[in-house]
Protein backbone atom coordinates (compact mmCIF):
# COMPACT_ATOMS: atom_id res chain seq x y z
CA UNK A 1 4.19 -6.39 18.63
CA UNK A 2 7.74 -6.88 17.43
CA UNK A 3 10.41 -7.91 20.73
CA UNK A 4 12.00 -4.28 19.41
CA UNK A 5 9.58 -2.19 20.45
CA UNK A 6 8.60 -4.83 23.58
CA UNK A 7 11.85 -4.18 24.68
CA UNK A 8 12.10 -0.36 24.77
CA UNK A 9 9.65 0.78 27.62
CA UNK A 10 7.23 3.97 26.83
CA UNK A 11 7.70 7.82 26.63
CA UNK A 12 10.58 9.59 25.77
CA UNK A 13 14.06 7.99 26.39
CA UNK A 14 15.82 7.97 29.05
CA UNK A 15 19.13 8.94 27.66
CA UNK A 16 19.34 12.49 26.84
CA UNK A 17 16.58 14.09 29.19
CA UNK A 18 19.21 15.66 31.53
CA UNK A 19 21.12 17.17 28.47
CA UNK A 20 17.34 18.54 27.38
CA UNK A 21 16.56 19.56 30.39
CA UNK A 22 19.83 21.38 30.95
CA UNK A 23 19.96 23.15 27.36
CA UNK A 24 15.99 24.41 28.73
CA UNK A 25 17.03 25.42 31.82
CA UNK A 26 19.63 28.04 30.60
CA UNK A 27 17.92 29.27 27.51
CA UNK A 28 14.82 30.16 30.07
CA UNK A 29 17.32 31.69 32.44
CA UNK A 30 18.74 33.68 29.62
CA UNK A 31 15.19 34.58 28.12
CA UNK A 32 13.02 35.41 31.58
CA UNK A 33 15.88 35.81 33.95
CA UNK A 34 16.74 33.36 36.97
CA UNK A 35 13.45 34.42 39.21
CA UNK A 36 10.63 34.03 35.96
CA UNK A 37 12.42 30.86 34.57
CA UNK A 38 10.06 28.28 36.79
CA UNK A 39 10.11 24.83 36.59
CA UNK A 40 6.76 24.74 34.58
CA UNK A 41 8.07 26.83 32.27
CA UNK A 42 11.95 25.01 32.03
CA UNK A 43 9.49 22.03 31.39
CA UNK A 44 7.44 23.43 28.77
CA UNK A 45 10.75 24.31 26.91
CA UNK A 46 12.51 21.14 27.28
CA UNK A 47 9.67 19.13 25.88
CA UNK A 48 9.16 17.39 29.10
CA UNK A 49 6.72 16.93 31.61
CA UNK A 50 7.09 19.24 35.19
CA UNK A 51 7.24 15.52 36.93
CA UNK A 52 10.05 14.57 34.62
CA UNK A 53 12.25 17.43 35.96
CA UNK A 54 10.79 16.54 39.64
CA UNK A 55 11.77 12.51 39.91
CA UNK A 56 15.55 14.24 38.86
CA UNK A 57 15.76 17.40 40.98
CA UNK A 58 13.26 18.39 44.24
CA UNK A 59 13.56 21.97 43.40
CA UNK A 60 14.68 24.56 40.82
CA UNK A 61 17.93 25.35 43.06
CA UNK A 62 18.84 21.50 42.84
CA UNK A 63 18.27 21.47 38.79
CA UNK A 64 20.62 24.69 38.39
CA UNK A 65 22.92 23.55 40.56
CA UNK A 66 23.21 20.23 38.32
CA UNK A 67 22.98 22.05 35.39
CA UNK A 68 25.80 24.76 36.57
CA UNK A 69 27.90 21.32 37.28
CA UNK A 70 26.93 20.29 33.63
CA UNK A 71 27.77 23.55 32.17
CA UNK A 72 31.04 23.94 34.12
CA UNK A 73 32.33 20.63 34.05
CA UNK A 74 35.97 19.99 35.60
CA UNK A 75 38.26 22.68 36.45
CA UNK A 76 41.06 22.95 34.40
CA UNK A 77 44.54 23.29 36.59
CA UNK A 78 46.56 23.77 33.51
CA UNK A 79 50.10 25.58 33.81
CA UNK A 80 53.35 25.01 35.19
CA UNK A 81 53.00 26.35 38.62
CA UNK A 82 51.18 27.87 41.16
CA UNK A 83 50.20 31.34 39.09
CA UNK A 84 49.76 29.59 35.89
CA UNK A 85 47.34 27.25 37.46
CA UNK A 86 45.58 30.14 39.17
CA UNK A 87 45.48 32.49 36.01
CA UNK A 88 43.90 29.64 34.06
CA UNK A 89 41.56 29.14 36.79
CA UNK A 90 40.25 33.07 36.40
CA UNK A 91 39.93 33.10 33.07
CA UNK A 92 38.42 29.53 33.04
CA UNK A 93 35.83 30.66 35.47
CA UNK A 94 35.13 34.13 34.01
CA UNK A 95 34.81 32.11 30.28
CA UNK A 96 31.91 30.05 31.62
CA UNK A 97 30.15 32.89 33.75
CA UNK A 98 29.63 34.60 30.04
CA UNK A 99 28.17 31.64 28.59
CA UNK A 100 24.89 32.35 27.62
CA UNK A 101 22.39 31.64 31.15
CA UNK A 102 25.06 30.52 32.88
CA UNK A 103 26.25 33.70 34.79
CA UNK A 104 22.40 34.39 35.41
CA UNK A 105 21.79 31.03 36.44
CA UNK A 106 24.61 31.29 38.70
CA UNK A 107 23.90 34.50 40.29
CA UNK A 108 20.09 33.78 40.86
CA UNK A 109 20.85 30.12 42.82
CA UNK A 110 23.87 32.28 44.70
CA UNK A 111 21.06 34.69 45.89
CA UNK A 112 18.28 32.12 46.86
CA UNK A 113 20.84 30.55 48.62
CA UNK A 114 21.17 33.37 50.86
CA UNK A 115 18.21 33.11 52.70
CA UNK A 116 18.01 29.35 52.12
CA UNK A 117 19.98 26.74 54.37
CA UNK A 118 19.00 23.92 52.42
CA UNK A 119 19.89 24.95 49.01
CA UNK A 120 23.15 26.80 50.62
CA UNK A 121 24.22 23.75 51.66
CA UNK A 122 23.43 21.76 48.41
CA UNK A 123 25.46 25.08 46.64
CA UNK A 124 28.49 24.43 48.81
CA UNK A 125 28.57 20.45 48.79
CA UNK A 126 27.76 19.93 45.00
CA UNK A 127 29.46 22.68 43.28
CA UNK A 128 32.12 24.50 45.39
CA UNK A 129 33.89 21.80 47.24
CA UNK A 130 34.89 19.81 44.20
CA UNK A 131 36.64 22.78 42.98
CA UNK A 132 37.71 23.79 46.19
CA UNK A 133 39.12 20.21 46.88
CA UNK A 134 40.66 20.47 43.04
CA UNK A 135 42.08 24.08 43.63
CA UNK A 136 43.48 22.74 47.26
CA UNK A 137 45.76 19.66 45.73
CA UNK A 138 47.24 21.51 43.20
CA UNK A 139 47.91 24.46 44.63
CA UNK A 140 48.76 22.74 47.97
CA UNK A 141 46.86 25.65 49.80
CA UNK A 142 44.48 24.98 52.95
CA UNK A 143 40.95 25.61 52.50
CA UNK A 144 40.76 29.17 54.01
CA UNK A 145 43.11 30.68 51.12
CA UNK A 146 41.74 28.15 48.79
CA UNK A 147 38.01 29.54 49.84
CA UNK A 148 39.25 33.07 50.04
CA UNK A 149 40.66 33.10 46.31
CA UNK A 150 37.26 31.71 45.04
CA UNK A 151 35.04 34.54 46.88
CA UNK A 152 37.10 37.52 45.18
CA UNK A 153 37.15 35.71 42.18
CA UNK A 154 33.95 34.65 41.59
CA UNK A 155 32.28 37.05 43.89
CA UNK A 156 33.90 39.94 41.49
CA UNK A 157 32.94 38.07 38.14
CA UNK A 158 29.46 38.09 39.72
CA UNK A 159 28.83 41.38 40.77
CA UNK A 160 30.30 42.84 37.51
CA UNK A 161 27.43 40.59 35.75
CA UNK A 162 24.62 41.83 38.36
CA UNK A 163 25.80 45.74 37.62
CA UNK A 164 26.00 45.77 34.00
CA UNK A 165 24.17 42.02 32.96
CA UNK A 166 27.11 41.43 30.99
CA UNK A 167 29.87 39.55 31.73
CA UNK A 168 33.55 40.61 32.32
CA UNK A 169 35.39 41.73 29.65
CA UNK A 170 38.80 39.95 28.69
CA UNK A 171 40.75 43.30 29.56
CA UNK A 172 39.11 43.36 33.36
CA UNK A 173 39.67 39.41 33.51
CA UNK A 174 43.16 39.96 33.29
CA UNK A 175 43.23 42.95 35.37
CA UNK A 176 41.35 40.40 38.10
CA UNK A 177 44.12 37.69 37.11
CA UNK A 178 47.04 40.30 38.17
CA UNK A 179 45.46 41.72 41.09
CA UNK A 180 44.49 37.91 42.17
CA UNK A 181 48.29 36.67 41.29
CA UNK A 182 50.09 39.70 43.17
CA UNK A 183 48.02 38.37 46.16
CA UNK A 184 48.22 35.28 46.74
CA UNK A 185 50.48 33.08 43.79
CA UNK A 186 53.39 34.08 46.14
CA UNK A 187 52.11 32.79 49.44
CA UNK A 188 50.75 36.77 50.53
CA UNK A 189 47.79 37.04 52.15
CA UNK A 190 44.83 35.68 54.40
CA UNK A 191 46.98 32.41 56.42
């Protein structure tokens, strides 16, 4: 045995499997839809083994929450201002709800969470507060406007996409951006 492959312990590595995984998870959301796409099944299409995915995540709500985070990466607070930053931050979100699994990824772990404590909690702490905290400093809004502005925007992105399965289109998005911006960019509403 050569001290290369001594050094490199066996099975697949370790690098990458997350990035598999992911890719899996939301092609076999897309495919089956968020209730059929199990984790046997996410496994069999990422190549790995169900236990792989299990050391990672302890459930299916944990992997799509990690893999929403994947998908949706930072938020980008581009613009000069409060309504720039706040427009870019609708059409940011309603961009990556249309990406193929994502919105049905989304809107499956959103519905679980319902009647879930556990995996509501996990929801909240892993993938709304970071925005939330993001959306907070550079807006400098408290959390209750912050919070309110990401229920009717993502709340309305994600019942358009459980009515029709397709996302929003770009006309509606701005429609949502204007309604949004007449609301609150000028201070208005909940306090």
């Amino acid at each position: 045995m050569t001290s290369a492959t001594s050094a490199r312990p066996p099975g697949r590595p370790r690098s990458g499997v997350n990035a598999v995984v992911f890719a899996a998870t939301l092609s076999t959301v897309q495919e089956l839809g968020y209730a059929r796409a199990t984790v046997d099944r996410i496994a069999a299409a990422a190549g790995v083994a169900k236990t792989t995915i299990y050391r990672r995540w302890p459930s299916k709500g944990a992997l799509i929450v990690d893999c929403l985070l994947d998908a949706f990466g930072p938020v980008p607070l581009e613009g000069a201002g409060r309504a720039e930053i706040m427009a870019s931050a609708v059409r940011w979100i309603a961009a990556k709800i249309g990406e193929p699994g994502v919105g049905d990824a989304f809107a499956g772990v959103f519905s679980d969470a319902v009647s879930d404590p556990a995996l509501r909690e996990l929801l909240s702490a892993r993938l709304q507060d970071p925005y939330r905290l993001a959306l907070q400093d550079a807006l400098g809004e408290p959390e209750n406007r912050v919070l309110f502005f990401i229920d009717v925007v993502v709340g309305t992105l994600l019942h358009r996409m459980g009515m029709t399965g397709e996302p929003m289109v770009d006309a509606d998005v701005e429609a949502l951006v204007e309604m949004v911006l007449t609301y609150l960019a000028d201070g208005a509403g909940p306090a």
